[in-house]
Protein backbone atom coordinates (compact mmCIF):
# COMPACT_ATOMS: atom_id res chain seq x y z
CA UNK A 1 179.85 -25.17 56.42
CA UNK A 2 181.60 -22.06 56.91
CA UNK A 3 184.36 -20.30 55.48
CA UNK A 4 184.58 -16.95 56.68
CA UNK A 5 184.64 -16.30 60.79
CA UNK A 6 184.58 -12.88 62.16
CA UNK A 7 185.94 -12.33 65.32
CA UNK A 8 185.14 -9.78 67.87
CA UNK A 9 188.22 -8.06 69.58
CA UNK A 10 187.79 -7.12 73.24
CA UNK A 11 186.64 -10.25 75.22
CA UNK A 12 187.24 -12.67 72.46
CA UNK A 13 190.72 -12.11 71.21
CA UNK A 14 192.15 -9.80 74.02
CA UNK A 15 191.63 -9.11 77.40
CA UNK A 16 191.48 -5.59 77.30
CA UNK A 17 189.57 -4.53 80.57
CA UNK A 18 192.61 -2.92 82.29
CA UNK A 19 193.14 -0.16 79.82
CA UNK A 20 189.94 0.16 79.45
CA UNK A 21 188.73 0.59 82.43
CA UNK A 22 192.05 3.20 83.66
CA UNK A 23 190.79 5.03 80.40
CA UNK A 24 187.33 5.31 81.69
CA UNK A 25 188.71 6.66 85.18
CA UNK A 26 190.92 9.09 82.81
CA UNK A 27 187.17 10.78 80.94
CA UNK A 28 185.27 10.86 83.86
CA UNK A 29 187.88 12.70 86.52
CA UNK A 30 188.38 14.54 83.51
CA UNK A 31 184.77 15.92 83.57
CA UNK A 32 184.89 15.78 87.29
CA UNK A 33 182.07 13.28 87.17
CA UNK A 34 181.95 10.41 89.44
CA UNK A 35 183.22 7.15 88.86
CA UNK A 36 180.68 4.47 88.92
CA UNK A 37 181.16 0.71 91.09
CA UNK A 38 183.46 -1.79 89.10
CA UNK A 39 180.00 -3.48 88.46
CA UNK A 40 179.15 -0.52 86.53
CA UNK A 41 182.56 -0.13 84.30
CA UNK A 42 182.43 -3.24 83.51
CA UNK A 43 179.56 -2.84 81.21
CA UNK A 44 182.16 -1.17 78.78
CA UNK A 45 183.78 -3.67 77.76
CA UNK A 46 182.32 -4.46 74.27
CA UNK A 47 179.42 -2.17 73.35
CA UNK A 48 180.66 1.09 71.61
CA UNK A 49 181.98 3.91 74.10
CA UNK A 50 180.11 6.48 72.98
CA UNK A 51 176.73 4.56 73.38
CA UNK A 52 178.25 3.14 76.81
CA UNK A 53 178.93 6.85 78.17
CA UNK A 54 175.27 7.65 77.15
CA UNK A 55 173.38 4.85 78.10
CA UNK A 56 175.39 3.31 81.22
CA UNK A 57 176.70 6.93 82.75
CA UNK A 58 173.60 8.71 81.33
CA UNK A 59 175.53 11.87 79.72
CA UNK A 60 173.85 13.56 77.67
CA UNK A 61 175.33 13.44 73.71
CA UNK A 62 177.66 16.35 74.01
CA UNK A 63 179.41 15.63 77.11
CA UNK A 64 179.58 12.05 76.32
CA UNK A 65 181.67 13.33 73.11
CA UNK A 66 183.77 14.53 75.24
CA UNK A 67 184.20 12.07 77.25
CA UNK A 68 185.15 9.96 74.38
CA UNK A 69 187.89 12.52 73.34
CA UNK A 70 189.20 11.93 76.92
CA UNK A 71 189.37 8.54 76.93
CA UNK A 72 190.92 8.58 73.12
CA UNK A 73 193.46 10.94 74.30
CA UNK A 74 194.95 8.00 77.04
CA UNK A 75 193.79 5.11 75.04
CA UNK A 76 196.07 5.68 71.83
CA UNK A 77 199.04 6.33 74.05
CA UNK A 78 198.63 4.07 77.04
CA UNK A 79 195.59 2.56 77.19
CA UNK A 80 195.65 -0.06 74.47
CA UNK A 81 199.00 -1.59 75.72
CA UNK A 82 197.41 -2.59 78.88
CA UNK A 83 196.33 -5.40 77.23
CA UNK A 84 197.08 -9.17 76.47
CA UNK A 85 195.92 -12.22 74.08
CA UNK A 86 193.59 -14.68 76.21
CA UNK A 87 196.34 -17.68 77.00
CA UNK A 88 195.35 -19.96 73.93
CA UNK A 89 193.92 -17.87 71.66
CA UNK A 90 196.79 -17.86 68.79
CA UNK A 91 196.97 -21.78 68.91
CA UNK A 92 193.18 -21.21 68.12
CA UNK A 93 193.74 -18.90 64.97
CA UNK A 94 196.45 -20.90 63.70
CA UNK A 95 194.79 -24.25 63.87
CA UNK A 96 191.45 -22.63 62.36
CA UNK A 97 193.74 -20.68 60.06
CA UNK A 98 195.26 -24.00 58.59
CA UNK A 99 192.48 -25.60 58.42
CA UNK A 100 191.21 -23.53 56.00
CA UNK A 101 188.98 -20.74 56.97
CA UNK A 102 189.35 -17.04 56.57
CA UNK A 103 189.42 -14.94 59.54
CA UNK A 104 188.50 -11.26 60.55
CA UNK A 105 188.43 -9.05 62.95
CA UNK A 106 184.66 -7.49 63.43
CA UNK A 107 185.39 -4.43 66.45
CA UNK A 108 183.51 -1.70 67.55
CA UNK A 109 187.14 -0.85 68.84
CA UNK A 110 187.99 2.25 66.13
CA UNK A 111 190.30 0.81 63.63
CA UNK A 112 193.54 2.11 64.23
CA UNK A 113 193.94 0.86 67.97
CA UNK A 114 192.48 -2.71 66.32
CA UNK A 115 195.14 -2.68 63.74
CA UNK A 116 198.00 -1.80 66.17
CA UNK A 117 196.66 -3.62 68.66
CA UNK A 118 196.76 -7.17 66.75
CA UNK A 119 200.28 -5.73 65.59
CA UNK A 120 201.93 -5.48 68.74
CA UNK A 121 200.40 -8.86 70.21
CA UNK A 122 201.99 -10.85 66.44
CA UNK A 123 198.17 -11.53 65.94
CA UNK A 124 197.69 -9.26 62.74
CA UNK A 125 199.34 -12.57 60.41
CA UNK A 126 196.10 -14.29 61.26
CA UNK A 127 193.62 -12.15 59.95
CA UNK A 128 192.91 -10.94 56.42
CA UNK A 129 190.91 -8.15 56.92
CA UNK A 130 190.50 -5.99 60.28
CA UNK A 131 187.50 -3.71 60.50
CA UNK A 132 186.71 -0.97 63.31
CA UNK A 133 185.09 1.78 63.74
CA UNK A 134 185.59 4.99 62.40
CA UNK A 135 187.24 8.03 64.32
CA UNK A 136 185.33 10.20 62.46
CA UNK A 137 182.11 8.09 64.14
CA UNK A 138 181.17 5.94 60.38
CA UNK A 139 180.52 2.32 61.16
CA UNK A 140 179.00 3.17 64.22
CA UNK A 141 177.13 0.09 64.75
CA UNK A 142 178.38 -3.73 65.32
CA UNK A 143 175.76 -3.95 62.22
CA UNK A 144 177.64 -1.84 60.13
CA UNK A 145 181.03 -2.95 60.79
CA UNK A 146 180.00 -6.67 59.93
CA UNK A 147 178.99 -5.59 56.47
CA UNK A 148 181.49 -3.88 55.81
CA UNK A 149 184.17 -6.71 57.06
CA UNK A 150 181.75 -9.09 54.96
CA UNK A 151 182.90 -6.62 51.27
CA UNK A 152 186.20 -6.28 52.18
CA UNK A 153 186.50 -10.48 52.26
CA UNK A 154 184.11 -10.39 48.82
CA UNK A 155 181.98 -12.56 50.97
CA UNK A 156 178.28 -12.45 48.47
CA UNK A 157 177.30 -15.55 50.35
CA UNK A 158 176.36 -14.79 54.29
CA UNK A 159 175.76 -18.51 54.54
CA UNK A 160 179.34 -19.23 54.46
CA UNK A 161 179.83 -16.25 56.64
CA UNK A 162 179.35 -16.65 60.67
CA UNK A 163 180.36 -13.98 64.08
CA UNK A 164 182.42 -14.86 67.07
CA UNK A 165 181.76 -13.00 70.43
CA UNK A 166 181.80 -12.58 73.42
CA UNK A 167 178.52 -9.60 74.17
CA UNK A 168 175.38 -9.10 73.28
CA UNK A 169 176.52 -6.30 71.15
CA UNK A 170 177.87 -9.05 68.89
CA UNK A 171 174.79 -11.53 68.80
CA UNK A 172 172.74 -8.73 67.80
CA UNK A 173 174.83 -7.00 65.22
CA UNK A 174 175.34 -10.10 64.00
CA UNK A 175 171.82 -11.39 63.14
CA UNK A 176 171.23 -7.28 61.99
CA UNK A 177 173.41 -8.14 59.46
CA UNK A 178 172.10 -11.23 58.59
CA UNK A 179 174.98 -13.57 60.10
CA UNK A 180 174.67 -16.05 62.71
CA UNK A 181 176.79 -15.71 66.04
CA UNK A 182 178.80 -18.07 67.94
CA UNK A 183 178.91 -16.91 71.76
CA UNK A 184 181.94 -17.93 73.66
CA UNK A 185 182.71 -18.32 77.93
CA UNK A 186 185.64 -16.42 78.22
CA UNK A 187 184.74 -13.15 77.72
CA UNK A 188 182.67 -10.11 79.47
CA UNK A 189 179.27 -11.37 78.97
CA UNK A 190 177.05 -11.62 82.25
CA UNK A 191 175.65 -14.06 83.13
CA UNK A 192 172.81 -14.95 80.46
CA UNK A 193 173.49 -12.51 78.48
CA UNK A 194 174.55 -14.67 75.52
CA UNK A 195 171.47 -16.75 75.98
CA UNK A 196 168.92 -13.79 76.31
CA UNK A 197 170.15 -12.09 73.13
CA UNK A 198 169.63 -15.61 71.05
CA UNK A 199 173.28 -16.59 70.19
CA UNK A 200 173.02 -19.44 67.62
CA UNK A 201 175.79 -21.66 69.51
CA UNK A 202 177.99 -21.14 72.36
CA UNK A 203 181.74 -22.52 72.85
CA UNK A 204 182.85 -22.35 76.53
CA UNK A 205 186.83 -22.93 75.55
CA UNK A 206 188.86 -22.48 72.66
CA UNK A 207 188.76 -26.11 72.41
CA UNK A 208 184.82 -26.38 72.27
CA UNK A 209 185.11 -23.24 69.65
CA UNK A 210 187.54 -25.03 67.32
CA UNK A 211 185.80 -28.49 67.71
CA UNK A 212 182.44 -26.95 66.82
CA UNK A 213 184.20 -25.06 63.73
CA UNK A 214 186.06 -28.00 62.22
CA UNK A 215 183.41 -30.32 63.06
CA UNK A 216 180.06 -28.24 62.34
């Protein structure tokens, strides 16, 4: 049924939530703002930061800017090392990889980090195209950075065409742009999170994921 799957980073391919969280800690002592409960932080990890500072933190949009610069300035040194590939998750690409299908990446991660990122872990082989965010803030939106994966692969046909993640963030982007989304269990969501947002399938392991995928 499908050819193309786009795959979220953080929470789907990586578990990134140490470096992002430490990065977190980094902006906010920075602005000599409080750090929230874990509980709190944790609601990071997938949406993009700058709409996390504003909406989960409640800064207002300049000092959330610069709380972003803050975190940047740790992240592309330190922060994005502190970081791993879910146990499984390459046997998963290369099994989906040979049997046929064309993978992504789909981040609201900035491109760059995604890039070096997938680099460093010896996932990069796997993927065709890898599409982020922009420093410079374009492809702002989960939305926006599915379309634009979507031309990069010459995909005309979103039928063929379907999202892999772990948040909200990607059920919704997804359907914005027209895809479905397949949520998966091993990731950040909360609990019914997945459900509430209307993911069109879910996959609790890799196993489930690939057996749905192959299978349809």
């Amino acid at each position: 049924m499908y050819k193309y799957l786009l795959f979220d980073l953080d929470g789907t391919l990586t578990d990134s939530q140490e470096g992002i969280i430490n990065c977190i800690y980094h902006a906010l002592n920075g602005l000599g703002i409080e750090v929230p409960e874990m509980s709190v932080l944790k609601r990071f990890l997938g949406p993009p930061l700058s709409v996390s500072f504003r909406e989960t933190i409640g800064l207002d949009d300049e000092t959330a800017d610069k709380a972003v610069k803050l975190y940047r300035e740790r992240y592309s040194t330190v922060g994005l090392f502190e970081n791993r590939p879910f146990e499984g998750i390459e046997e998963l690409l290369c099994r989906l990889q040979k049997a046929g299908f064309t993978l992504a990446v789909a981040t609201s991660k900035p491109e760059p980090f995604s890039v070096r990122i997938l680099e460093r872990f010896g996932l990069s082989k796997y993927f065709g195209v890898v599409t982020g965010s922009g420093l410079d803030g374009s492809l702002d939106t989960k939305a926006e950075v599915i379309e634009e994966t979507l031309r990069r692969l010459g995909c005309t046909d979103k039928s063929r065409a379907v999202m892999v993640g772990d948040r909200k963030n990607d059920i919704l982007g997804a359907h914005a742009a027209g895809l479905p989304c397949i949520g998966v269990g091993w990731g950040y969501a909360e609990e019914g999170e997945l459900e509430a947002a209307g993911q069109d399938a879910f996959a609790g392991d890799m196993d489930a994921l690939a057996e749905l995928l192959c299978t349809g």
